[in-house]
PDB file of N, CA and C in Angstrom:
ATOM      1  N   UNK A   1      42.908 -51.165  12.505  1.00  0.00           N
ATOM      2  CA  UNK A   1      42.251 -49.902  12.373  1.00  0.00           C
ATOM      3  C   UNK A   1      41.673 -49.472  13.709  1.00  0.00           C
ATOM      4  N   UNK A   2      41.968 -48.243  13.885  1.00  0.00           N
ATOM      5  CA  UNK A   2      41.337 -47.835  15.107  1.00  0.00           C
ATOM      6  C   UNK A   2      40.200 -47.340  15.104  1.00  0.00           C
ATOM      7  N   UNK A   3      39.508 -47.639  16.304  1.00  0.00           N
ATOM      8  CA  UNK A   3      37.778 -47.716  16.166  1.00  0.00           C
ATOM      9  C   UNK A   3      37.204 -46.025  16.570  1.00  0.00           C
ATOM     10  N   UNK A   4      36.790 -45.296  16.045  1.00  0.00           N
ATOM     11  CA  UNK A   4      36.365 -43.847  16.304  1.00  0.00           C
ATOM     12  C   UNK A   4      34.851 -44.189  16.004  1.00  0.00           C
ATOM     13  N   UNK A   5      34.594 -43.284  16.912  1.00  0.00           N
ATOM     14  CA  UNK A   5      32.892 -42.739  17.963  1.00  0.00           C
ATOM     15  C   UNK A   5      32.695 -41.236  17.748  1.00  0.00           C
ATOM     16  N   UNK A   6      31.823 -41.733  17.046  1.00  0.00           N
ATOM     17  CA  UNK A   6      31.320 -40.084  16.766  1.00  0.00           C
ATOM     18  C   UNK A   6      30.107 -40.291  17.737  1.00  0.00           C
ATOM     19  N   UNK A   7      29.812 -38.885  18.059  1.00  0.00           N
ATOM     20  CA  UNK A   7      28.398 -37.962  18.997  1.00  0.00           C
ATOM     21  C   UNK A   7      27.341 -38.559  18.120  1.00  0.00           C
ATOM     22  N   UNK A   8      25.994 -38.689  18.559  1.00  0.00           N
ATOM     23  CA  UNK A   8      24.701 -38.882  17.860  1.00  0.00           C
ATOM     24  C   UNK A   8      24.217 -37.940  17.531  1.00  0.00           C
ATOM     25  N   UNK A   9      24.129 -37.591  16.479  1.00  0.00           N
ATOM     26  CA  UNK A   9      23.819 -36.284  15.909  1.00  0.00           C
ATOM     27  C   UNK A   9      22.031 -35.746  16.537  1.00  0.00           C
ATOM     28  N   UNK A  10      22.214 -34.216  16.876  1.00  0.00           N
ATOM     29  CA  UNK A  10      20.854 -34.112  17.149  1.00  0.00           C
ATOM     30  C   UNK A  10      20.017 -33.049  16.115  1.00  0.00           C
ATOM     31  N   UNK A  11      18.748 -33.063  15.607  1.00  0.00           N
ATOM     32  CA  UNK A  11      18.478 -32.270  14.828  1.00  0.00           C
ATOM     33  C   UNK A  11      18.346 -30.749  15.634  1.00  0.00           C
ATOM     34  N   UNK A  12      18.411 -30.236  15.324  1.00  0.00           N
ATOM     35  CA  UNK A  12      17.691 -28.263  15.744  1.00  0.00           C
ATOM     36  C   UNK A  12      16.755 -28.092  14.883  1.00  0.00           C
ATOM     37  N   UNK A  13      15.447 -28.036  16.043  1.00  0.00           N
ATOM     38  CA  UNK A  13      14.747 -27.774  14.922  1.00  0.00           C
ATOM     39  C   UNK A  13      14.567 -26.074  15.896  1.00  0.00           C
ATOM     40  N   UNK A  14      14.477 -25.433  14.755  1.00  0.00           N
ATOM     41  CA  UNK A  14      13.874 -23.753  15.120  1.00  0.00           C
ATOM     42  C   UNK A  14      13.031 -23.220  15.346  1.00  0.00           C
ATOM     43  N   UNK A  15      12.519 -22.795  16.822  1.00  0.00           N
ATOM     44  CA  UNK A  15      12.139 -22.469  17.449  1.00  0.00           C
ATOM     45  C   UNK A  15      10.660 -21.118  16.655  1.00  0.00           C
ATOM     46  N   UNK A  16       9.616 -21.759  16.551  1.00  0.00           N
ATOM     47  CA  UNK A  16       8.935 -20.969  15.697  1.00  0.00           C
ATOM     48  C   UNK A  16       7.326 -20.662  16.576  1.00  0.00           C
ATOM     49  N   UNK A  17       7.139 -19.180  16.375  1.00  0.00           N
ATOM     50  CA  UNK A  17       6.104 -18.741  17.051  1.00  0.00           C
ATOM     51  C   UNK A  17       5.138 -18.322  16.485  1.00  0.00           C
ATOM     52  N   UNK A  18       3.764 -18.750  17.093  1.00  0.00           N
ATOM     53  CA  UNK A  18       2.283 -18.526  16.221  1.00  0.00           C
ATOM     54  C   UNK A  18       2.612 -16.841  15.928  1.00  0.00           C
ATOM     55  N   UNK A  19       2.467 -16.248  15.126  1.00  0.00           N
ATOM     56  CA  UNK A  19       2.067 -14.786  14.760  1.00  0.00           C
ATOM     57  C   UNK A  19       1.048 -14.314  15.943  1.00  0.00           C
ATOM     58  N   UNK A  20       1.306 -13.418  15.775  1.00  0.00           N
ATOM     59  CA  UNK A  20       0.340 -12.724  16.929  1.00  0.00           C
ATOM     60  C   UNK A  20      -1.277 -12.587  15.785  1.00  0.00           C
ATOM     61  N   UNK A  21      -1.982 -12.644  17.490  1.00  0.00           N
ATOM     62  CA  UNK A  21      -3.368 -12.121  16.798  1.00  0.00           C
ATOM     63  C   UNK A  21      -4.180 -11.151  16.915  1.00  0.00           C
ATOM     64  N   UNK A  22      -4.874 -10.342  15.925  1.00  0.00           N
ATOM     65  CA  UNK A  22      -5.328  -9.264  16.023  1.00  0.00           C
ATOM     66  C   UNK A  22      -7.111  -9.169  16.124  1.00  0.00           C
ATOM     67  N   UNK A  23      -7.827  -8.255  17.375  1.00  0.00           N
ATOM     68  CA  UNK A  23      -8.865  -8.422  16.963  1.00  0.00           C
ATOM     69  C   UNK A  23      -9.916  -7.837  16.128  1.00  0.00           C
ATOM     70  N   UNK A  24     -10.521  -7.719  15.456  1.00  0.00           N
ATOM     71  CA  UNK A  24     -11.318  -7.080  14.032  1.00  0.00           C
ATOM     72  C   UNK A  24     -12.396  -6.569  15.234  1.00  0.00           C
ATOM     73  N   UNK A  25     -12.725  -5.343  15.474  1.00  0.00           N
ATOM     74  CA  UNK A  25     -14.121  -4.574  16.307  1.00  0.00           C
ATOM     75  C   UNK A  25     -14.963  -4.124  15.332  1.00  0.00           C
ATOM     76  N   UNK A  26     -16.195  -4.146  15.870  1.00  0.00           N
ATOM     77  CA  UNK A  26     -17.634  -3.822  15.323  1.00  0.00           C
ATOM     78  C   UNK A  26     -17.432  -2.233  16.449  1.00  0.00           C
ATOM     79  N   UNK A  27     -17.549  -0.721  15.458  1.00  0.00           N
ATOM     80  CA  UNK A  27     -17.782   0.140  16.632  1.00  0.00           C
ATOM     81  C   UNK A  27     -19.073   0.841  16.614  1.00  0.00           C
ATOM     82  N   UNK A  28     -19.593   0.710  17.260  1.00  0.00           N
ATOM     83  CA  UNK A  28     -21.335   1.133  16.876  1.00  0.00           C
ATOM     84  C   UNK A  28     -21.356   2.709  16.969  1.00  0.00           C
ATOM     85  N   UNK A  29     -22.030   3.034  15.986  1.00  0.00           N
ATOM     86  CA  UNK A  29     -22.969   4.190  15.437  1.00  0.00           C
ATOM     87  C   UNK A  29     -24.327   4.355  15.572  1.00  0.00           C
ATOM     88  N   UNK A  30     -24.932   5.465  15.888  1.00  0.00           N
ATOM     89  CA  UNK A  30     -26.764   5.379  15.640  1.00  0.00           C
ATOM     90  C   UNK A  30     -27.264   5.720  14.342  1.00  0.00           C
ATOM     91  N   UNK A  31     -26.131   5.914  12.538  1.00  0.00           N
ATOM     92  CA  UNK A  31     -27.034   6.360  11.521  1.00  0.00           C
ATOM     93  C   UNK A  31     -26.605   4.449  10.540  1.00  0.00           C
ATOM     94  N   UNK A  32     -26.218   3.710  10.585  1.00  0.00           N
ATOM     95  CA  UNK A  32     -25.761   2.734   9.926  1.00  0.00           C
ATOM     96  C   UNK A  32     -27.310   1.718  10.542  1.00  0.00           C
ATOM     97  N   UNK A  33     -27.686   1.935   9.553  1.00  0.00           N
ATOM     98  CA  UNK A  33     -29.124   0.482   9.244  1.00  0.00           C
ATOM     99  C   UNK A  33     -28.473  -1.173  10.254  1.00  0.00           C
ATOM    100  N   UNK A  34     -29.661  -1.672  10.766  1.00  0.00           N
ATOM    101  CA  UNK A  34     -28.902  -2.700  11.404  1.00  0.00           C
ATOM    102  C   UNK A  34     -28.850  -3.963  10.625  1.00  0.00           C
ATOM    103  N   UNK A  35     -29.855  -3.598   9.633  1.00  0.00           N
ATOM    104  CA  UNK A  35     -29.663  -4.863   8.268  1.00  0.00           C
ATOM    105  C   UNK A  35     -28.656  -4.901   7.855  1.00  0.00           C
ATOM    106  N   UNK A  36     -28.098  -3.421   7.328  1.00  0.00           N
ATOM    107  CA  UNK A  36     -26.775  -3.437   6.494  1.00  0.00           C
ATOM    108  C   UNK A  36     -25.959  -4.152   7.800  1.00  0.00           C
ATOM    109  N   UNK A  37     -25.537  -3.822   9.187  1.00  0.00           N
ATOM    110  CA  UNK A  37     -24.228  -3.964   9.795  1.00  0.00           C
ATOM    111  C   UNK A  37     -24.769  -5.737   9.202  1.00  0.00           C
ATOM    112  N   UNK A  38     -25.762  -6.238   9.907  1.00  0.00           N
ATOM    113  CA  UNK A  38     -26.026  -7.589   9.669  1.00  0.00           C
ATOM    114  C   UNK A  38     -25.246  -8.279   8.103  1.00  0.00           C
ATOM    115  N   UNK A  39     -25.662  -7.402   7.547  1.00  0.00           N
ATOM    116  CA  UNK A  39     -25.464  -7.992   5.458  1.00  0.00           C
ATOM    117  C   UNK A  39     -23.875  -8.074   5.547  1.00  0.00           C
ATOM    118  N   UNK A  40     -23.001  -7.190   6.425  1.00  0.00           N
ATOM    119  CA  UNK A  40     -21.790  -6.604   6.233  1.00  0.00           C
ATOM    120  C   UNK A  40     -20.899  -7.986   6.642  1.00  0.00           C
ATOM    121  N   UNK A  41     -21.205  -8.394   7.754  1.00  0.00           N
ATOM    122  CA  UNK A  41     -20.534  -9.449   8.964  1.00  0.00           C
ATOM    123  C   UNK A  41     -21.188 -10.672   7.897  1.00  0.00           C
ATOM    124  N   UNK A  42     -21.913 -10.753   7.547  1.00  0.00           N
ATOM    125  CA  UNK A  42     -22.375 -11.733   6.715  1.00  0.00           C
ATOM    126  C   UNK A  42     -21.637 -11.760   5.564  1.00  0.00           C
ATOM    127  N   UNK A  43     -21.557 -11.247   4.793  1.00  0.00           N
ATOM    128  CA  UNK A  43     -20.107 -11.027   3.590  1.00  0.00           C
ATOM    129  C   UNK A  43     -19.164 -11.268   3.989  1.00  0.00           C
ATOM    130  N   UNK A  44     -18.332 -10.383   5.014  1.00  0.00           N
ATOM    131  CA  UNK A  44     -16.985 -10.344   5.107  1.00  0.00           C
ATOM    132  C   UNK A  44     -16.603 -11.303   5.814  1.00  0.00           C
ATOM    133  N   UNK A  45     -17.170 -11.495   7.372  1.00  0.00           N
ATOM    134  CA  UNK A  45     -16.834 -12.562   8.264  1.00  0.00           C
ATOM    135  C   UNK A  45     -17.777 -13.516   7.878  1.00  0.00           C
ATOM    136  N   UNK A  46     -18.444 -14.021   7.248  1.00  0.00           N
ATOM    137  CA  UNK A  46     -18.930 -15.383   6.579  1.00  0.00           C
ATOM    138  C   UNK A  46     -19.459 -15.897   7.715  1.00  0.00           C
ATOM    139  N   UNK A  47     -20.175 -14.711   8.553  1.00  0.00           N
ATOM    140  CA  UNK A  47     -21.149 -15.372   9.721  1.00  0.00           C
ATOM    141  C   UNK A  47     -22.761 -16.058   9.190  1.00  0.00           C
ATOM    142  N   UNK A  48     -23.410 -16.980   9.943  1.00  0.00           N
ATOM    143  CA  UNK A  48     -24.666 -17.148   9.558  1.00  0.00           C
ATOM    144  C   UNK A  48     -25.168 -15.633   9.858  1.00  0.00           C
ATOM    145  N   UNK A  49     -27.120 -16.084   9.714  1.00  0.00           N
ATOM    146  CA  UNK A  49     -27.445 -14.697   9.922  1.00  0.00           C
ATOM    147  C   UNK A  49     -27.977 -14.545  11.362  1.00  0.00           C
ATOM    148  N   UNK A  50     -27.837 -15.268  12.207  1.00  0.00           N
ATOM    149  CA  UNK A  50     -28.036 -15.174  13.889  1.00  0.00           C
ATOM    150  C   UNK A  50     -26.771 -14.935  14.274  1.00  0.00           C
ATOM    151  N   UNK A  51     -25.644 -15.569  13.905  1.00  0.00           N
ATOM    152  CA  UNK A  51     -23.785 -15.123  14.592  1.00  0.00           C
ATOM    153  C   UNK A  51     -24.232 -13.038  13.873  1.00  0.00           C
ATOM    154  N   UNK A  52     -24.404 -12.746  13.163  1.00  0.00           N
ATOM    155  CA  UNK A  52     -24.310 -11.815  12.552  1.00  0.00           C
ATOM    156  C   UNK A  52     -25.166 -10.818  13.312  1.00  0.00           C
ATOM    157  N   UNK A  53     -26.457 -10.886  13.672  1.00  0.00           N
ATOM    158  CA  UNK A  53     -27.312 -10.233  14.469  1.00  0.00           C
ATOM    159  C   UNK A  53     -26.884 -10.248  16.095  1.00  0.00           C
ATOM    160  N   UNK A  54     -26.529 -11.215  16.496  1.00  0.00           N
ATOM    161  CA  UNK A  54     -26.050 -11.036  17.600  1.00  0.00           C
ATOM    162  C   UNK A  54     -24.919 -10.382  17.862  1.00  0.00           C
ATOM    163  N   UNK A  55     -23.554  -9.843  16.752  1.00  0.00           N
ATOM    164  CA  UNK A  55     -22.514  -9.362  17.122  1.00  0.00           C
ATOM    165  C   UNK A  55     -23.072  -7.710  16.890  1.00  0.00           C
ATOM    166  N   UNK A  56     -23.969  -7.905  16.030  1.00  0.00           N
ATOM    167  CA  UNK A  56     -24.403  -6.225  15.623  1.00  0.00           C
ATOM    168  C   UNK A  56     -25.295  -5.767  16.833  1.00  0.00           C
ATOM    169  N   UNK A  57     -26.085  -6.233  17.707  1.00  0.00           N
ATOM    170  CA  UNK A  57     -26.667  -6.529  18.771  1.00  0.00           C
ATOM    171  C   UNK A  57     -25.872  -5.793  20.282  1.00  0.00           C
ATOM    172  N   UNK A  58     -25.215  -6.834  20.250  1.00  0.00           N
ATOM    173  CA  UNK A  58     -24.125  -6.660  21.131  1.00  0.00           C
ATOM    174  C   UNK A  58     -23.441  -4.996  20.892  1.00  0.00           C
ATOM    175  N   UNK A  59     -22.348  -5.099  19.252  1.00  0.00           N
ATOM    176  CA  UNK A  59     -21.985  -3.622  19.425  1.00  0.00           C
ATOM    177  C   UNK A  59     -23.076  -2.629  19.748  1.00  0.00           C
ATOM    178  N   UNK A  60     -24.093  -2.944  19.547  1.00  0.00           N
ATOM    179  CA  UNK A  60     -25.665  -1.544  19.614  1.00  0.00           C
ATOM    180  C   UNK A  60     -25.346  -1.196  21.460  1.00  0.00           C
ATOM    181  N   UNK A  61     -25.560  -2.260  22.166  1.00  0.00           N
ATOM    182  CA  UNK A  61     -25.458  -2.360  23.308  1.00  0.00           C
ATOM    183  C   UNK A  61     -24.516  -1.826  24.136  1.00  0.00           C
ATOM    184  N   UNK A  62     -23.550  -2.131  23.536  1.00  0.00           N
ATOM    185  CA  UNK A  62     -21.931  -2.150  24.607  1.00  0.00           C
ATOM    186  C   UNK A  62     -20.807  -1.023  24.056  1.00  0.00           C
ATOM    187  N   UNK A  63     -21.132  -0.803  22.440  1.00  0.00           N
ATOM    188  CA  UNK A  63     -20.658   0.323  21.997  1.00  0.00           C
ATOM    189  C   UNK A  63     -19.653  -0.004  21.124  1.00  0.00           C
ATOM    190  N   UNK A  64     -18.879  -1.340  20.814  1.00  0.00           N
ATOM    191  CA  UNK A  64     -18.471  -2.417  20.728  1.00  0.00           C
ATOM    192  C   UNK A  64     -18.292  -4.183  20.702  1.00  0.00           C
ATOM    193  N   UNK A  65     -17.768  -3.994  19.519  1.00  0.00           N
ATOM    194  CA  UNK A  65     -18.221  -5.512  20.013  1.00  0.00           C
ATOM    195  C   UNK A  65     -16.676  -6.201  19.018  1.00  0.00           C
ATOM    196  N   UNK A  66     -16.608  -7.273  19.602  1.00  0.00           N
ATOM    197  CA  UNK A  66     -15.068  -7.904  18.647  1.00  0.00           C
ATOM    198  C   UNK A  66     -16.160  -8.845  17.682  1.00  0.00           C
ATOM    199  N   UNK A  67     -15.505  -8.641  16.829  1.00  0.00           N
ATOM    200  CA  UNK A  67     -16.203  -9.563  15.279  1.00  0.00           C
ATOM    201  C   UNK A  67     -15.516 -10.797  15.516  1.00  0.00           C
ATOM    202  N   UNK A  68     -14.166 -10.955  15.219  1.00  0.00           N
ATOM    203  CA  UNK A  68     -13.268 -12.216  14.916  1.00  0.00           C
ATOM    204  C   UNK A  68     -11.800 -11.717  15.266  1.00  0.00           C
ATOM    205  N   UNK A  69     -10.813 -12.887  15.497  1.00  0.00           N
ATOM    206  CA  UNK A  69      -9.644 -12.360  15.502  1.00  0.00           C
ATOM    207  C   UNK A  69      -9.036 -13.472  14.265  1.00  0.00           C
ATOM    208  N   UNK A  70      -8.080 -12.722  13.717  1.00  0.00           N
ATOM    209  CA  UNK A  70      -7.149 -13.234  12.874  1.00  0.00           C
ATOM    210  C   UNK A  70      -5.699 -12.955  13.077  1.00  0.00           C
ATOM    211  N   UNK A  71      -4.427 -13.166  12.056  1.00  0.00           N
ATOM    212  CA  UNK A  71      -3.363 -13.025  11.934  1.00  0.00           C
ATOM    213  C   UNK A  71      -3.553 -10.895  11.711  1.00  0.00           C
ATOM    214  N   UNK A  72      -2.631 -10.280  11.482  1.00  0.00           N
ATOM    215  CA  UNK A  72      -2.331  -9.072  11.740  1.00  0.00           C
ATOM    216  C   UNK A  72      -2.908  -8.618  10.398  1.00  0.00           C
ATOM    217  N   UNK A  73      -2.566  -9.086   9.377  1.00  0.00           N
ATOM    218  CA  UNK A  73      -3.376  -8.694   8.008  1.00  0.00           C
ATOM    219  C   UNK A  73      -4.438  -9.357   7.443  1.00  0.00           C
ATOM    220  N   UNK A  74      -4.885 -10.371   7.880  1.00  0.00           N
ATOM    221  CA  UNK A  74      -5.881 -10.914   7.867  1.00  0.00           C
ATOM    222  C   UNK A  74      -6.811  -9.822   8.416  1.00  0.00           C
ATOM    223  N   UNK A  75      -6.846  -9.417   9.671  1.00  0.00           N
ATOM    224  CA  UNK A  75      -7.628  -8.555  10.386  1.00  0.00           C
ATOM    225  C   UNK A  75      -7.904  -7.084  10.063  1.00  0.00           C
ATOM    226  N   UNK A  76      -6.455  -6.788   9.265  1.00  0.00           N
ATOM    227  CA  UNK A  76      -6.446  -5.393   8.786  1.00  0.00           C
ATOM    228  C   UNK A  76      -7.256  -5.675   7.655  1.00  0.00           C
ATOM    229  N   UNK A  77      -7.198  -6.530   6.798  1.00  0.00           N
ATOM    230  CA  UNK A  77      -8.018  -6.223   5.315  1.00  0.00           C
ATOM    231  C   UNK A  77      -9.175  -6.667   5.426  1.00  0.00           C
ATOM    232  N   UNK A  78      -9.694  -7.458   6.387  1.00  0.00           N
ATOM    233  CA  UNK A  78     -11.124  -7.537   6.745  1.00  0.00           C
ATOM    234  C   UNK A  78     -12.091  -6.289   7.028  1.00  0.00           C
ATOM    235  N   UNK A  79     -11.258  -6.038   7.902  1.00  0.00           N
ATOM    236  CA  UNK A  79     -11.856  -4.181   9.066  1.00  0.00           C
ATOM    237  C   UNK A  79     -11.484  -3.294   7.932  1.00  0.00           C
ATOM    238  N   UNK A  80     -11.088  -2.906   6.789  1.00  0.00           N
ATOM    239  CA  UNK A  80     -10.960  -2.365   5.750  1.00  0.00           C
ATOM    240  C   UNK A  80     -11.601  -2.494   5.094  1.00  0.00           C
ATOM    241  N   UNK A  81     -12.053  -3.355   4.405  1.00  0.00           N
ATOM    242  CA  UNK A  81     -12.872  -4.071   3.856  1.00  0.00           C
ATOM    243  C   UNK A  81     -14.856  -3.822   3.801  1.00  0.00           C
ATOM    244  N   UNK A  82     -14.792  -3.994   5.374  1.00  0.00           N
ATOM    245  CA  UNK A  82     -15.905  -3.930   5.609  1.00  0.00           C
ATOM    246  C   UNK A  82     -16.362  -2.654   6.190  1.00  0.00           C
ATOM    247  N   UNK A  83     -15.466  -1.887   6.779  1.00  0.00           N
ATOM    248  CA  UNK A  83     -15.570  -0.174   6.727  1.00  0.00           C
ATOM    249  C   UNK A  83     -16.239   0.298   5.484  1.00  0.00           C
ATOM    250  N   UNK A  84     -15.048   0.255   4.161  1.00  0.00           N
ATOM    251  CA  UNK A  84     -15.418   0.458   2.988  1.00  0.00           C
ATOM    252  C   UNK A  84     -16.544   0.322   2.339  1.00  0.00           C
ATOM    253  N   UNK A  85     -16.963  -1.198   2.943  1.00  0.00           N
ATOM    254  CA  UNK A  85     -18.804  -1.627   2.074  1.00  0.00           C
ATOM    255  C   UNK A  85     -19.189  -0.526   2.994  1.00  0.00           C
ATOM    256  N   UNK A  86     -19.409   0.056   4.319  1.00  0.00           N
ATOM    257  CA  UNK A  86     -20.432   1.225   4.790  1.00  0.00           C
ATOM    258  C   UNK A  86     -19.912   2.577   3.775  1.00  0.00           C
ATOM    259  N   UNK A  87     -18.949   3.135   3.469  1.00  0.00           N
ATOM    260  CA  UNK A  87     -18.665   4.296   2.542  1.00  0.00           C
ATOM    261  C   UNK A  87     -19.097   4.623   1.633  1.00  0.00           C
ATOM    262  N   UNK A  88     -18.891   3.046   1.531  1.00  0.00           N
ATOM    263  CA  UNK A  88     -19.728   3.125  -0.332  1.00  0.00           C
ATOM    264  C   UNK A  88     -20.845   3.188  -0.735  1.00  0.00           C
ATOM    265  N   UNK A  89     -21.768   3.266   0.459  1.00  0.00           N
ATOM    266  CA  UNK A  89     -23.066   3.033   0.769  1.00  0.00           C
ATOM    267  C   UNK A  89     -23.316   4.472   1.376  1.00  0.00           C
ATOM    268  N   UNK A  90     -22.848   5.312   1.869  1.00  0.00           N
ATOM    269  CA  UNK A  90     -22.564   6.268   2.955  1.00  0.00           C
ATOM    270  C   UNK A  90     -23.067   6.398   4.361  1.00  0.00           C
ATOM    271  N   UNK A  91     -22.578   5.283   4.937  1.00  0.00           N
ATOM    272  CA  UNK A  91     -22.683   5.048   6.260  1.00  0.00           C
ATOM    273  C   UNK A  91     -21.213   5.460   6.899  1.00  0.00           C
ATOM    274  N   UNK A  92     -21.327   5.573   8.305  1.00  0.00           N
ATOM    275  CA  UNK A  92     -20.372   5.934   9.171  1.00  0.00           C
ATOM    276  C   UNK A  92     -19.824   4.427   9.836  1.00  0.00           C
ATOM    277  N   UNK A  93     -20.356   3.267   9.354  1.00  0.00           N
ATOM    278  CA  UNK A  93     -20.129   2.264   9.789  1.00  0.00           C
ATOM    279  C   UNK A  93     -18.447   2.249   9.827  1.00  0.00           C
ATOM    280  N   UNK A  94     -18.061   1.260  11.205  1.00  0.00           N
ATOM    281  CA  UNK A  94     -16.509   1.184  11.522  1.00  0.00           C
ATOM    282  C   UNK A  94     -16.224   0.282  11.665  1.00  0.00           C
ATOM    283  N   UNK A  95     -15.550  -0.157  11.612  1.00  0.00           N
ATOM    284  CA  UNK A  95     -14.447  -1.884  11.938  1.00  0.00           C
ATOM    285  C   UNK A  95     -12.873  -1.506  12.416  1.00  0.00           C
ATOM    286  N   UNK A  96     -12.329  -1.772  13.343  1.00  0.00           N
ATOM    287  CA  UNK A  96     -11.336  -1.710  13.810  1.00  0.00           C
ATOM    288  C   UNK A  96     -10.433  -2.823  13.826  1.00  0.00           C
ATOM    289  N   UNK A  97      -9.163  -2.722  14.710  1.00  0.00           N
ATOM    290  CA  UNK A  97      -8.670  -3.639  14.774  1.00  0.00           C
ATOM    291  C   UNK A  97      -7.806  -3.276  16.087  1.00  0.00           C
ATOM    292  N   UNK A  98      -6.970  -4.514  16.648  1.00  0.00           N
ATOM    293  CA  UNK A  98      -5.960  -4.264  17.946  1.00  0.00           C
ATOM    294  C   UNK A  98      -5.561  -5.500  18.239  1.00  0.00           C
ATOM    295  N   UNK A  99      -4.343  -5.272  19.202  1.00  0.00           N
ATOM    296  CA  UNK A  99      -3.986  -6.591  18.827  1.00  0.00           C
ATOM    297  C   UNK A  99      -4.214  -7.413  20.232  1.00  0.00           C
ATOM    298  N   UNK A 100      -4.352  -9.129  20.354  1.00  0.00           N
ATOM    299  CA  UNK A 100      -4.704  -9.669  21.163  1.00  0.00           C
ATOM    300  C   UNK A 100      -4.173  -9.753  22.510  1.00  0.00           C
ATOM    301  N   UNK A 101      -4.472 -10.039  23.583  1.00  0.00           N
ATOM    302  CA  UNK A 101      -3.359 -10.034  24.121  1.00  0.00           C
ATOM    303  C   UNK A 101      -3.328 -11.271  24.728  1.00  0.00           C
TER     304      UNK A 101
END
């Protein structure tokens, strides 16, 4: 019998990339209570209540401020989310989003 040699097989593995990430913005207003922005980031982004004062802080300051970044819908239904709790309340409060770079 004649002796045959096969190649060592190699796996492929496929080539897979983190999702992009998006960042969720705090955009500051002067009629939105700074308790509520505080109560808001505290609900949605599940900040303590010092991470929470300091990002509401910051947007007061800078005019802006990034909350968190997530995956692309993660970020959209957060900043939706937490827009909405100011509406429903009738604040002008905003949450944005964009993507990382």
């Amino acid at each position: 019998m004649p002796e045959t040699t096969t190649a060592p097989r190699t796996k492929l593995r496929p080539k897979t990339e983190r999702p992009k990430l998006h960042k969720v913005i705090l955009v500051n207003d002067d009629f939105t209570p700074r308790d509520f922005v505080v109560t808001v980031l505290k609900g949605e982004f599940h900040m303590s209540e010092d991470q929470a004062y300091r990002v509401m802080i910051t947007a007061h300051q800078r005019g802006v401020c990034v909350v968190a970044v997530f995956t692309r819908d993660v970020a959209e239904t957060k900043a939706t989310r937490a827009t909405e709790a100011g509406k429903a309340k009738g604040y002008p409060l905003q949450f944005t989003t964009e993507p990382e770079e």
